[in-house]
Protein backbone atom coordinates (compact mmCIF):
# COMPACT_ATOMS: atom_id res chain seq x y z
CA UNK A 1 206.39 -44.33 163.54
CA UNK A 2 206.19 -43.60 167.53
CA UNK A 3 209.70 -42.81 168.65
CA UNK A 4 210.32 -43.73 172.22
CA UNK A 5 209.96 -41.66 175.08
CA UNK A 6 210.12 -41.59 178.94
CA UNK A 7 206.56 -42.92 180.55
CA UNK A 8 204.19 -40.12 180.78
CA UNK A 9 205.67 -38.48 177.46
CA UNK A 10 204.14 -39.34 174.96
CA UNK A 11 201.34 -36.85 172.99
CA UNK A 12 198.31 -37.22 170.85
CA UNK A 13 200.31 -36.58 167.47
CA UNK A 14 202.27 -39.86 169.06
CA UNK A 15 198.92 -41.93 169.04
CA UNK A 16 198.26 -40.83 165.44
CA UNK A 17 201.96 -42.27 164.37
CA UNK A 18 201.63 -45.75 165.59
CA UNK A 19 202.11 -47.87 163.43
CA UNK A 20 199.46 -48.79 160.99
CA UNK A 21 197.97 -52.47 161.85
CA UNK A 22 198.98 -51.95 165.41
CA UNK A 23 196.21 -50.59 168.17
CA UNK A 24 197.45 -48.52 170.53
CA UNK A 25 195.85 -46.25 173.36
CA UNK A 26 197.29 -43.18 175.08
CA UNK A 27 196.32 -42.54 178.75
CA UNK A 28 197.75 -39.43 180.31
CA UNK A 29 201.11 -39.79 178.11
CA UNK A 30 201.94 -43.33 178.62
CA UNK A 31 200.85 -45.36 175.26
CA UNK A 32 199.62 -49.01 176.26
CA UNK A 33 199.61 -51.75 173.25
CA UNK A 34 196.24 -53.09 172.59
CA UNK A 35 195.86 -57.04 171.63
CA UNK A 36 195.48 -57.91 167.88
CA UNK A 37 192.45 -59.07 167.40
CA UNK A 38 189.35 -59.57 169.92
CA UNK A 39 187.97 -63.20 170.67
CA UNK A 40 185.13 -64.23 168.94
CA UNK A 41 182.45 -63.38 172.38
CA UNK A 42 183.87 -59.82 172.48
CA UNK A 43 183.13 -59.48 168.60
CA UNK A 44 179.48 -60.92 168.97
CA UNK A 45 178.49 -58.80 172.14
CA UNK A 46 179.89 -55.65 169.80
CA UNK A 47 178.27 -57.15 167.36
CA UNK A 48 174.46 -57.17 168.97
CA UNK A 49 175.08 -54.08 170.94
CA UNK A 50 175.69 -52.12 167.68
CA UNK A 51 172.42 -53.74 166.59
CA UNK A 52 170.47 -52.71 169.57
CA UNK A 53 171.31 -48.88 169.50
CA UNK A 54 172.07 -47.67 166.12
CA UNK A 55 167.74 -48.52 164.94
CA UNK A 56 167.07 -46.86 168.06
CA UNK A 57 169.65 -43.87 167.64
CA UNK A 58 168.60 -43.41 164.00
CA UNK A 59 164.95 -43.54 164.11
CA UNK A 60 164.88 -41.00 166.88
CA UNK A 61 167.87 -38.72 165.24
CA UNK A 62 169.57 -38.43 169.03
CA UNK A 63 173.14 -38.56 168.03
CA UNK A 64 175.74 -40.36 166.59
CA UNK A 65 176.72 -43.91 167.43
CA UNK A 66 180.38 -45.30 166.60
CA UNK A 67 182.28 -48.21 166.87
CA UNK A 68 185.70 -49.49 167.17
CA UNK A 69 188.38 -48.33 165.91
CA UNK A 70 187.26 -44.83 166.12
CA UNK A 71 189.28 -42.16 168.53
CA UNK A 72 188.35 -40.80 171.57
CA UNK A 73 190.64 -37.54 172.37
CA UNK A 74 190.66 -36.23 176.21
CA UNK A 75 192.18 -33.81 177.88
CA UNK A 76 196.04 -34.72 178.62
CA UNK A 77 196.71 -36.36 176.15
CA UNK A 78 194.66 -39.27 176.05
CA UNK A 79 193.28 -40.83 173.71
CA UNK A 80 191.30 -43.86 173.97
CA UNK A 81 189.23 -46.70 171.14
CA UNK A 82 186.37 -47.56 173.12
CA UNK A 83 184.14 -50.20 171.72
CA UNK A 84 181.26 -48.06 171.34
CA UNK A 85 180.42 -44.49 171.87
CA UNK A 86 177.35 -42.28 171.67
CA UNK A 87 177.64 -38.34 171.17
CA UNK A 88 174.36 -36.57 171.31
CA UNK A 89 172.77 -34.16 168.47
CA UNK A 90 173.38 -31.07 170.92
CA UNK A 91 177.22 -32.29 171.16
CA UNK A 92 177.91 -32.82 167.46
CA UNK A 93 180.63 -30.46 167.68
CA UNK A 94 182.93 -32.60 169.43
CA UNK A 95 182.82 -34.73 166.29
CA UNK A 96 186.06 -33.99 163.70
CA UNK A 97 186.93 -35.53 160.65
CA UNK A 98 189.52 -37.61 162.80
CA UNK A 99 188.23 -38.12 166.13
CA UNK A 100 185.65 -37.46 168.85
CA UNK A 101 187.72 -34.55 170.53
CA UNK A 102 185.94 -34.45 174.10
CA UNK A 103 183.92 -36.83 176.31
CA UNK A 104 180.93 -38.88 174.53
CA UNK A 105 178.09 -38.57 176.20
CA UNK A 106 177.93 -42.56 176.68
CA UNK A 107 180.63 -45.28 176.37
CA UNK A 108 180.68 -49.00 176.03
CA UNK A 109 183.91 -51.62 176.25
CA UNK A 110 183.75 -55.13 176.34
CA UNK A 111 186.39 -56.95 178.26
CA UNK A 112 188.83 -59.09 176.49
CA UNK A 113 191.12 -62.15 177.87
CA UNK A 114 193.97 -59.50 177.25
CA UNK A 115 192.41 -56.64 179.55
CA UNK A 116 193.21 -56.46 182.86
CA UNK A 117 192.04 -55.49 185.68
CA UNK A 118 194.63 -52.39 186.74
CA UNK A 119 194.06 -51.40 183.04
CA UNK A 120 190.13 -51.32 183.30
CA UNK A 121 190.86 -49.25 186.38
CA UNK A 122 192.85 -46.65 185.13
CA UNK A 123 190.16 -46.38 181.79
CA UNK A 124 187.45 -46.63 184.24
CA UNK A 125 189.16 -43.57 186.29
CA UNK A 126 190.04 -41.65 183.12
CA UNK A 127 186.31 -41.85 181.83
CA UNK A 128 185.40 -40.31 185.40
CA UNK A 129 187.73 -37.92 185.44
CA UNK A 130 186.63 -36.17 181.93
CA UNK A 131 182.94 -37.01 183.12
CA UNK A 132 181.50 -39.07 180.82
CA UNK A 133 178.26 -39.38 181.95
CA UNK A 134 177.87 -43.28 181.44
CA UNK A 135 180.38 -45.93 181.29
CA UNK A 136 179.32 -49.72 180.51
CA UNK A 137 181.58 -52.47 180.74
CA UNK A 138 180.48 -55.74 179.49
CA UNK A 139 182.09 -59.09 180.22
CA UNK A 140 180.96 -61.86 177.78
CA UNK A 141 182.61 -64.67 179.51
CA UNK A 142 180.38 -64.35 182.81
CA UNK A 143 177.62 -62.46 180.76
CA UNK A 144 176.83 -59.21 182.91
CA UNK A 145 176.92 -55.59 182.21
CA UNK A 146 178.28 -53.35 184.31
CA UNK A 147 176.34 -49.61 184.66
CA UNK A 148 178.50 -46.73 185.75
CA UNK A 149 176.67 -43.33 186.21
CA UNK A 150 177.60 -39.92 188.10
CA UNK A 151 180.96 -39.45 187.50
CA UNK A 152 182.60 -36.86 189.64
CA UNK A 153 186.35 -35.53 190.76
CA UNK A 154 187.85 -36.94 194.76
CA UNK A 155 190.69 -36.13 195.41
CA UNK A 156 192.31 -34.97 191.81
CA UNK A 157 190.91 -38.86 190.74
CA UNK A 158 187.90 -39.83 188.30
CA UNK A 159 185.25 -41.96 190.16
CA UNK A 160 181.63 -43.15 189.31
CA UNK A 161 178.65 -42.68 192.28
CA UNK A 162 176.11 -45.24 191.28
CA UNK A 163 177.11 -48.60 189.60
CA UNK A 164 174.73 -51.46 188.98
CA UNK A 165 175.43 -54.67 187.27
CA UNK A 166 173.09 -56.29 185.19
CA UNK A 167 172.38 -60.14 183.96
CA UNK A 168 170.99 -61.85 181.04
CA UNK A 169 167.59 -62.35 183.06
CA UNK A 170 167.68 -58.59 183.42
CA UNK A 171 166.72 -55.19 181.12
CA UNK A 172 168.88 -52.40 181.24
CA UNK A 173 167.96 -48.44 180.02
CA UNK A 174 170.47 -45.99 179.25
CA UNK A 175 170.98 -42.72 181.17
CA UNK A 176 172.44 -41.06 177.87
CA UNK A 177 170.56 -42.23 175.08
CA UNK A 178 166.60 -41.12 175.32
CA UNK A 179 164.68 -44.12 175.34
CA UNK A 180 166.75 -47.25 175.13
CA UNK A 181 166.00 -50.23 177.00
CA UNK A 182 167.71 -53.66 176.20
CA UNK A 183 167.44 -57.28 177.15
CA UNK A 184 171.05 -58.01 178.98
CA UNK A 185 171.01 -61.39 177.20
CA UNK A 186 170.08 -59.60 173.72
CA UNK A 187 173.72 -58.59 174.37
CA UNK A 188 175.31 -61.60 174.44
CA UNK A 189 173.13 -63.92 171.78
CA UNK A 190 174.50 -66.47 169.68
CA UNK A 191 173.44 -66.52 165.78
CA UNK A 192 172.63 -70.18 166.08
């Protein structure tokens, strides 16, 4: 069980005592509650996106490819569920028994009802900030991806130098994973 703290307090072992059930994410101390359960467009664009990469991923042996709930751990203490991350072959060490202890070489979240903006921000600047090289954020209500790409440090803050968003009439590659290329609307495809 967490036991409260002043705002900016809070550590890693912290994030690892919430309690079980609950999601929770720790950014630079301050834990933020995460909603219950994602809607139904979030879990089908996680859904397809997972199917896009992990055939490609596997077939070519270029990393590992995880999913939410699965930890990311950064650098003061942080640490973050993304809903998907890639960690190269050459960066397998980062991956431990109970998290992915360093920056992934690519990351994926898909926006929820419950995320907002100033909170998409602050991950966005985070992601930056421990420069992972490729950030995508994906909103299935107005079906676009969002491609973020050369992070680098201003002014002690986390930014992104090239960002490119992409629609369902558009294809999209990956800067991290060797390769890849996907249909935008592959992304966001109903079953029926």
């Amino acid at each position: 069980m967490v036991t409260a703290k002043p705002k900016g307090q809070y550590v890693v072992a912290d994030y690892f005592s919430t309690p079980e059930g609950e999601r929770w994410e720790l950014i630079d101390g301050v834990l933020h509650h995460m909603a219950a359960a994602p809607s139904i467009k979030h879990q089908i664009a996680s859904g397809n996106l997972t199917g896009l990469f992990r055939p490609h991923i596997v077939q070519r042996r270029l990393g590992l490819l995880l999913y939410a709930p699965c930890a990311v751990i950064l650098p003061g203490e942080s640490a973050v569920e993304p809903d998907l991350l890639f960690v190269s072959s050459e960066r397998r060490d980062i991956i431990t028994p109970r998290a992915c202890e360093g920056p992934p070489d690519f990351i994926a979240e898909i926006l929820s009802p419950s995320n907002s903006a100033h909170y998409m921000a602050i991950k966005q600047e985070l992601y930056a900030r421990h420069a992972v090289p490729e950030y995508w954020i994906i909103d299935p209500i107005q079906e676009t991806v969002l491609k973020l790409t050369e992070p680098f440090i201003r002014q002690g803050l986390g930014a992104y130098a090239a960002e490119a968003t992409y629609g369902v009439t558009d294809s999209l590659s990956s800067d991290s994973v060797a390769g890849l290329t996907i249909t935008v609307a592959d992304v966001f495809a109903e079953p029926w």
